[in-house]
Protein backbone atom coordinates (compact mmCIF):
# COMPACT_ATOMS: atom_id res chain seq x y z
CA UNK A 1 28.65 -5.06 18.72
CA UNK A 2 31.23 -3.68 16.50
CA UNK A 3 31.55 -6.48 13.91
CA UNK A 4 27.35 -5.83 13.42
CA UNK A 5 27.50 -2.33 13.33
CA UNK A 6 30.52 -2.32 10.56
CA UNK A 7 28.96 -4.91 8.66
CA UNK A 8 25.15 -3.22 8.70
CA UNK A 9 27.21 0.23 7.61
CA UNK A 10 28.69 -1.55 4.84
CA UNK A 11 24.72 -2.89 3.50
CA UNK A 12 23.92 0.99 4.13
CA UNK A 13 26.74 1.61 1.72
CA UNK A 14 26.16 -0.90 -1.05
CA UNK A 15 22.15 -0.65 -0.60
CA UNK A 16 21.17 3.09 0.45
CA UNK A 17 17.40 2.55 0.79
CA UNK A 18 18.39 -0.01 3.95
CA UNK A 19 19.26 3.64 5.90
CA UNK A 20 16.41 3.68 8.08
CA UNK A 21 16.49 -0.47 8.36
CA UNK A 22 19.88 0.02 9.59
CA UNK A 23 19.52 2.95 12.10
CA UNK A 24 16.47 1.02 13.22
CA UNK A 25 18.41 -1.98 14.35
CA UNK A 26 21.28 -0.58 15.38
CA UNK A 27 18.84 1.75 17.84
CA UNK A 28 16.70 -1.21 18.89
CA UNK A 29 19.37 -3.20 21.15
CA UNK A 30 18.57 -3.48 24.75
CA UNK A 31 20.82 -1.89 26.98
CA UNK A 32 20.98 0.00 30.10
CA UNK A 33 20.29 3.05 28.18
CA UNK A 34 17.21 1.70 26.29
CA UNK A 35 15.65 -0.46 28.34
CA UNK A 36 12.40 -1.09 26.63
CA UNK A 37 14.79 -2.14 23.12
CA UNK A 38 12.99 -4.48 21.19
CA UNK A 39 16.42 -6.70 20.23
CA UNK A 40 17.48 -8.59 23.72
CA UNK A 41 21.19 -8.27 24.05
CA UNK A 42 21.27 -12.56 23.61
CA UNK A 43 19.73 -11.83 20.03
CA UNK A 44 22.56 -9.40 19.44
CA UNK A 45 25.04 -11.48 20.18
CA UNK A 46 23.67 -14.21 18.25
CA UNK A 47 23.25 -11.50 14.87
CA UNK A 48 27.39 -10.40 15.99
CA UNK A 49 28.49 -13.61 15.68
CA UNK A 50 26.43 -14.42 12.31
CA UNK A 51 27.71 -11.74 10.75
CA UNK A 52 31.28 -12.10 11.56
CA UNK A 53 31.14 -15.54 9.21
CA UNK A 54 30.27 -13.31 6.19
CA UNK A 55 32.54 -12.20 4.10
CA UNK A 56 32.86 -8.72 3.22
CA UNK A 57 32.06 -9.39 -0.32
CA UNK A 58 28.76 -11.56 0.03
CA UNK A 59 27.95 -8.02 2.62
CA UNK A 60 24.06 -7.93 0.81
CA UNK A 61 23.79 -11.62 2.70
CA UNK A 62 23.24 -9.93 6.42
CA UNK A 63 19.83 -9.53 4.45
CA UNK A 64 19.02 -12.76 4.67
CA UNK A 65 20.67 -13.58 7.80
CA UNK A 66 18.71 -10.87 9.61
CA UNK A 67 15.24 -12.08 8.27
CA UNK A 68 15.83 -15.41 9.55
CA UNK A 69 15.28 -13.89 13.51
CA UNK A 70 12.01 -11.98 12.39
CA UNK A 71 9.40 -13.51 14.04
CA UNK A 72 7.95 -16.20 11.64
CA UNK A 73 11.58 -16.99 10.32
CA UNK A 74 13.90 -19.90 10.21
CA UNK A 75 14.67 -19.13 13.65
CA UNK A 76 11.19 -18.48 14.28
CA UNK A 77 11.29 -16.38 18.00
CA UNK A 78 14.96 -16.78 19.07
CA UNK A 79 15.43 -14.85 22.82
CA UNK A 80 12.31 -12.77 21.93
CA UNK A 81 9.88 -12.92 24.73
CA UNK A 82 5.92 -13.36 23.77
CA UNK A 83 3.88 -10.33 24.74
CA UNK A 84 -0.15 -10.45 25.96
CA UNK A 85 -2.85 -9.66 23.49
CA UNK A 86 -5.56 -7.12 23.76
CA UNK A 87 -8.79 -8.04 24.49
CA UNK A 88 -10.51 -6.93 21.73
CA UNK A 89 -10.58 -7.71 17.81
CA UNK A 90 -7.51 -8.13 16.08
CA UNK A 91 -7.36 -6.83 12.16
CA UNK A 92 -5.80 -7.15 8.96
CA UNK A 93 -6.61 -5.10 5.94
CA UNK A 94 -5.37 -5.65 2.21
CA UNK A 95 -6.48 -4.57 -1.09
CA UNK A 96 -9.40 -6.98 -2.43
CA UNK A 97 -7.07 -9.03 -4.47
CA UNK A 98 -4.90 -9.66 -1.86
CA UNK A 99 -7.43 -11.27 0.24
CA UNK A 100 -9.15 -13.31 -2.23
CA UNK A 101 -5.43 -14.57 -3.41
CA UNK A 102 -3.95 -14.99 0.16
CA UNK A 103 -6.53 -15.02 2.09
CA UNK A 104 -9.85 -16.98 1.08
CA UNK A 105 -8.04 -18.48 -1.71
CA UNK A 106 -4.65 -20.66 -0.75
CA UNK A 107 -2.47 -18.27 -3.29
CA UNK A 108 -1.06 -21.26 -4.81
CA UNK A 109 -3.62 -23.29 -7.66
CA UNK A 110 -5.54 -20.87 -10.24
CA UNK A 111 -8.82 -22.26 -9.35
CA UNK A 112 -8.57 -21.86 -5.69
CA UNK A 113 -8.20 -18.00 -6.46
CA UNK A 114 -11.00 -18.31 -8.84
CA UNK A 115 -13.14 -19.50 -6.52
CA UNK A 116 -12.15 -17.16 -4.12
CA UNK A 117 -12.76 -14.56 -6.16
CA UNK A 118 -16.47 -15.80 -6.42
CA UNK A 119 -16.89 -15.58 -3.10
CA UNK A 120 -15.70 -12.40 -2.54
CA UNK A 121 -17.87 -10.81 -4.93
CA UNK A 122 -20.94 -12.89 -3.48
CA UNK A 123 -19.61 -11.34 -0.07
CA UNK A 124 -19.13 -7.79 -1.19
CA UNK A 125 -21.90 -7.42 -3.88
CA UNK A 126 -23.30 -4.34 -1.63
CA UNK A 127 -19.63 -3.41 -0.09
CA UNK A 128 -21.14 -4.30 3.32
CA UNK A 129 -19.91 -6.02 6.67
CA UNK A 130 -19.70 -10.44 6.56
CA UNK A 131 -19.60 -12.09 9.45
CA UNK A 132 -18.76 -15.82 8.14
CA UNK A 133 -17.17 -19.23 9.73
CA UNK A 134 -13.22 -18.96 9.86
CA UNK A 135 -13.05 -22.23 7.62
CA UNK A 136 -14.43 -19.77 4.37
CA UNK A 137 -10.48 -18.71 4.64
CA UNK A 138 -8.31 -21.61 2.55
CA UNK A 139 -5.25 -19.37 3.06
CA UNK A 140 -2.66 -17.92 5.55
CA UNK A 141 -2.37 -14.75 7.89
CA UNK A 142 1.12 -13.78 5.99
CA UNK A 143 3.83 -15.00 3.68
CA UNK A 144 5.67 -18.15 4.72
CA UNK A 145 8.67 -17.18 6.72
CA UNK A 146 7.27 -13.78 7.76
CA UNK A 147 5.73 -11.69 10.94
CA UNK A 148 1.95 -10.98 10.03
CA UNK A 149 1.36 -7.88 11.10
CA UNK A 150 -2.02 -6.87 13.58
CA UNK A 151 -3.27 -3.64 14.63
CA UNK A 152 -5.96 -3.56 16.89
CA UNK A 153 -8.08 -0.66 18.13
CA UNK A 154 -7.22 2.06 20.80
CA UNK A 155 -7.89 1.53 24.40
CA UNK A 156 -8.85 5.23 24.56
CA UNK A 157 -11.82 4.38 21.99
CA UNK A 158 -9.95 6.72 19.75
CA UNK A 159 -12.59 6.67 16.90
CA UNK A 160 -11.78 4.30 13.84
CA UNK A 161 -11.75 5.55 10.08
CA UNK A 162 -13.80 3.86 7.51
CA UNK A 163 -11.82 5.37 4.50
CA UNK A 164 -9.51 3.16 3.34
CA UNK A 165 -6.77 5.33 2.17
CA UNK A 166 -6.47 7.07 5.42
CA UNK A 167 -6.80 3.75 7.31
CA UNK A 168 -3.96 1.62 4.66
CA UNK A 169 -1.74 5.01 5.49
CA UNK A 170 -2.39 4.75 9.47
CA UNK A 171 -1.01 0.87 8.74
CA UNK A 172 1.67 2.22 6.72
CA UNK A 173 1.27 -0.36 3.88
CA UNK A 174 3.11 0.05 1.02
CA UNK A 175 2.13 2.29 -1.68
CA UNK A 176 1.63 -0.65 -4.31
CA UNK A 177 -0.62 -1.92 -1.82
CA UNK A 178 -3.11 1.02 -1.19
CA UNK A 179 -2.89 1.61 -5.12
CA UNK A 180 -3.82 -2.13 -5.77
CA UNK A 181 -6.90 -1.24 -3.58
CA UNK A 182 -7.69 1.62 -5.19
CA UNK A 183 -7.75 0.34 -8.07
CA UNK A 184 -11.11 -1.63 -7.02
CA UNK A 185 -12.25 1.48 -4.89
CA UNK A 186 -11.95 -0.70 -2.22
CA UNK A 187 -9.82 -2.21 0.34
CA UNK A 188 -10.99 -5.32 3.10
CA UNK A 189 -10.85 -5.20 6.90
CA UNK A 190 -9.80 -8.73 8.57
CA UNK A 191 -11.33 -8.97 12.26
CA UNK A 192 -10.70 -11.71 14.28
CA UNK A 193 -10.76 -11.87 18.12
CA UNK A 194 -7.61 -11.96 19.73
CA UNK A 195 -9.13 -15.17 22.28
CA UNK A 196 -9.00 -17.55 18.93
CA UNK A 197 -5.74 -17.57 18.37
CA UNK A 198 -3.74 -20.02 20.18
CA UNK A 199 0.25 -18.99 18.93
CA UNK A 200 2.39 -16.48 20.83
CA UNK A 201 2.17 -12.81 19.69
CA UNK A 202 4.94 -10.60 20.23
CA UNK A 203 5.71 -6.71 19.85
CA UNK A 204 7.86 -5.77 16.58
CA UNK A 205 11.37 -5.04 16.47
CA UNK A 206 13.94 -3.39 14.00
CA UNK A 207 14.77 -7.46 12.61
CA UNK A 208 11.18 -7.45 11.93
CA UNK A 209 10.72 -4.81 9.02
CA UNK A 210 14.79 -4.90 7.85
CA UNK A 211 13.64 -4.20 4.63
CA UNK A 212 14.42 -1.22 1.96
CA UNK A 213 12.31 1.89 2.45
CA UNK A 214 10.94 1.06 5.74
CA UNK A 215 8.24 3.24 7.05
CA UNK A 216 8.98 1.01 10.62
CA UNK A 217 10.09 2.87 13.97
CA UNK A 218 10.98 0.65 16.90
CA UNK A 219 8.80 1.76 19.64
CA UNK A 220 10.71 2.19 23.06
CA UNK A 221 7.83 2.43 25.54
CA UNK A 222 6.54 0.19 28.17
CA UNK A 223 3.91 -0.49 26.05
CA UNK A 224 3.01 -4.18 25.38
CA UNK A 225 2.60 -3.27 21.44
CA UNK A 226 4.49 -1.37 18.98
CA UNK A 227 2.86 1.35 17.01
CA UNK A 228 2.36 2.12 12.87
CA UNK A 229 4.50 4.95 11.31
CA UNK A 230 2.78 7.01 9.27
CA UNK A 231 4.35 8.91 6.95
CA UNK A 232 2.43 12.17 6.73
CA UNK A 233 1.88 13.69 10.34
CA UNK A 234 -1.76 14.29 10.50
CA UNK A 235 -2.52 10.82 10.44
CA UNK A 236 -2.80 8.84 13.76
CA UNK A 237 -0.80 6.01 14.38
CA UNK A 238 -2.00 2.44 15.49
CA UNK A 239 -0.93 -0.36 18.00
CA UNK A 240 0.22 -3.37 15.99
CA UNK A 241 1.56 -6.63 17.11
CA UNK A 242 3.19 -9.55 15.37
CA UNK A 243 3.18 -13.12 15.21
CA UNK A 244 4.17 -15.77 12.65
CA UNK A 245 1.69 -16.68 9.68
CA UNK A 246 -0.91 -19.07 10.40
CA UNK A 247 -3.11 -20.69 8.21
CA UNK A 248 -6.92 -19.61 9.03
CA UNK A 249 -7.80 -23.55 9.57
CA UNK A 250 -5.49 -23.47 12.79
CA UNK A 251 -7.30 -20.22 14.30
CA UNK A 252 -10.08 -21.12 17.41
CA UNK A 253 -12.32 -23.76 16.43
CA UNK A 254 -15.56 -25.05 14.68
CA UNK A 255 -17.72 -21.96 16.43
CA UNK A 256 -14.86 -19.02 15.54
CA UNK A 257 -15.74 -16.34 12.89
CA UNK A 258 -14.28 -13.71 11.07
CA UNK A 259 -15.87 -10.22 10.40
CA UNK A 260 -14.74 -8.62 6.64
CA UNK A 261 -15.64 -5.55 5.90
CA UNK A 262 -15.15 -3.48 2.32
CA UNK A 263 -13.95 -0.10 3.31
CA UNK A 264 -14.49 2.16 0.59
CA UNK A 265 -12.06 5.30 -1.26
CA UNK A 266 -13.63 8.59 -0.32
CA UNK A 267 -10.28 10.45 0.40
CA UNK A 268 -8.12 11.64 -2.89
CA UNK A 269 -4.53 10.93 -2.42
CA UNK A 270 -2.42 13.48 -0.59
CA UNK A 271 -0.66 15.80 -2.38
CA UNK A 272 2.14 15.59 0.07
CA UNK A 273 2.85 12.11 -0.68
């Protein structure tokens, strides 16, 4: 692997904020020594041999050739093997505008936000719980091309929060996220259970979040899922899976719903952030 690790060193070098990205990948191989790596050695082999095509001056392009393995990429699951789901409730959770764009609305044609935007104020006049039909959602899971990204809740019943800076945080979202949502004094919980969905789900790797800044830390248990990285230590990480996005019309069937739920800001924002 050393034409990968010289060429990921040299990104490090031109792009500093791909650090972590980089020491995540390079410490996410499979080998005798880290069994439960996330990156099968055939995957590797197959990122080696990409990268020895590019030239040392187009070095920002291993990018782009790395995001083309993540799960929901042009190479859409190469030599990763599907992992089981829970068997509970799968979630998503976004600032408001994110889900009326994205989500209920199709994010492409103005009036499809608009009238998603409707119906997310008809749904949250009160800032309550929705259960609704799946077919209310004219969107997708993710962005084209990319893992959506699913926590789920503990096995150990470890208790939920209902604050949604603490619980965007747990998730590790980005920061212009949670301030997007706080900007409405609200965020929105996605639940849907993990029986509708018919597409293989799969626990994240390194290729998965190779992006700058990266809150992402491969985990290297036995443990069917990954797990959220927090960034301040008194907040409790999550299990998470991936899979590609979906649009909501190909999740279960005519019967399947979808819980959303406004979580409201009660905590201020840390001080150590």
């Amino acid at each position: 692997m050393l034409i990968l690790k010289n060429k990921l060193k040299k990104l490090e070098q031109l792009r500093p904020a791909m650090s972590q990205a980089v020491d995540n990948l390079l410490g996410d191989i499979r080998s005798p020594s880290s069994p439960h790596g996330n990156i099968p050695a055939a995957l590797a082999n197959e990122l080696e041999t990409a990268c020895r095509e590019i030239p040392d001056h187009e070095t920002a392009q291993i990018k782009t050739t790395v995001h083309q393995y993540q799960i929901g990429g042009e190479r859409n699951g190469r030599h990763r093997e599907p992992t089981m789901k829970p068997d509970n409730h799968l979630r998503l959770i976004f600032s408001r505008i994110t889900i009326f764009t994205y989500h209920l609305g199709d994010g492409k044609s103005p009036s499809s936000t608009a009238n998603a935007q409707s119906r997310m104020n008809t749904l949250f006049q009160a800032g309550s719980s929705q259960t609704q039909r799946i077919e209310i959602m004219s969107g997708a899971t993710g962005r084209d091309g990319a893992p959506s990204w699913w926590s789920f809740k503990e096995g150990d019943n470890r208790p939920e929060t209902a604050d949604a800076r603490t619980c965007m945080e747990e998730l590790a979202l980005s920061p212009e996220e949670i301030e997007r949502a706080e900007k409405d004094g609200m965020a929105v919980e996605i639940m849907i259970a993990a029986t509708d969905f018919h597409q293989n789900f799969y626990k994240p790797s390194a290729v998965d979040a190779f992006h700058e800044n990266t809150q992402f830390r491969p985990d290297h248990s036995a443990a069917f899922h990954g797990r959220t990285a927090p960034a301040r230590s008194e907040l409790n990480s999550r299990p998470e899976l991936i899979c590609r996005s979906i649009a909501y019309t190909g999740i279960g069937d005519d019967n399947s719903k979808i819980v959303l739920t406004a979580l409201p800001f009660i905590q201020a924002p840390s001080s150590s952030t």
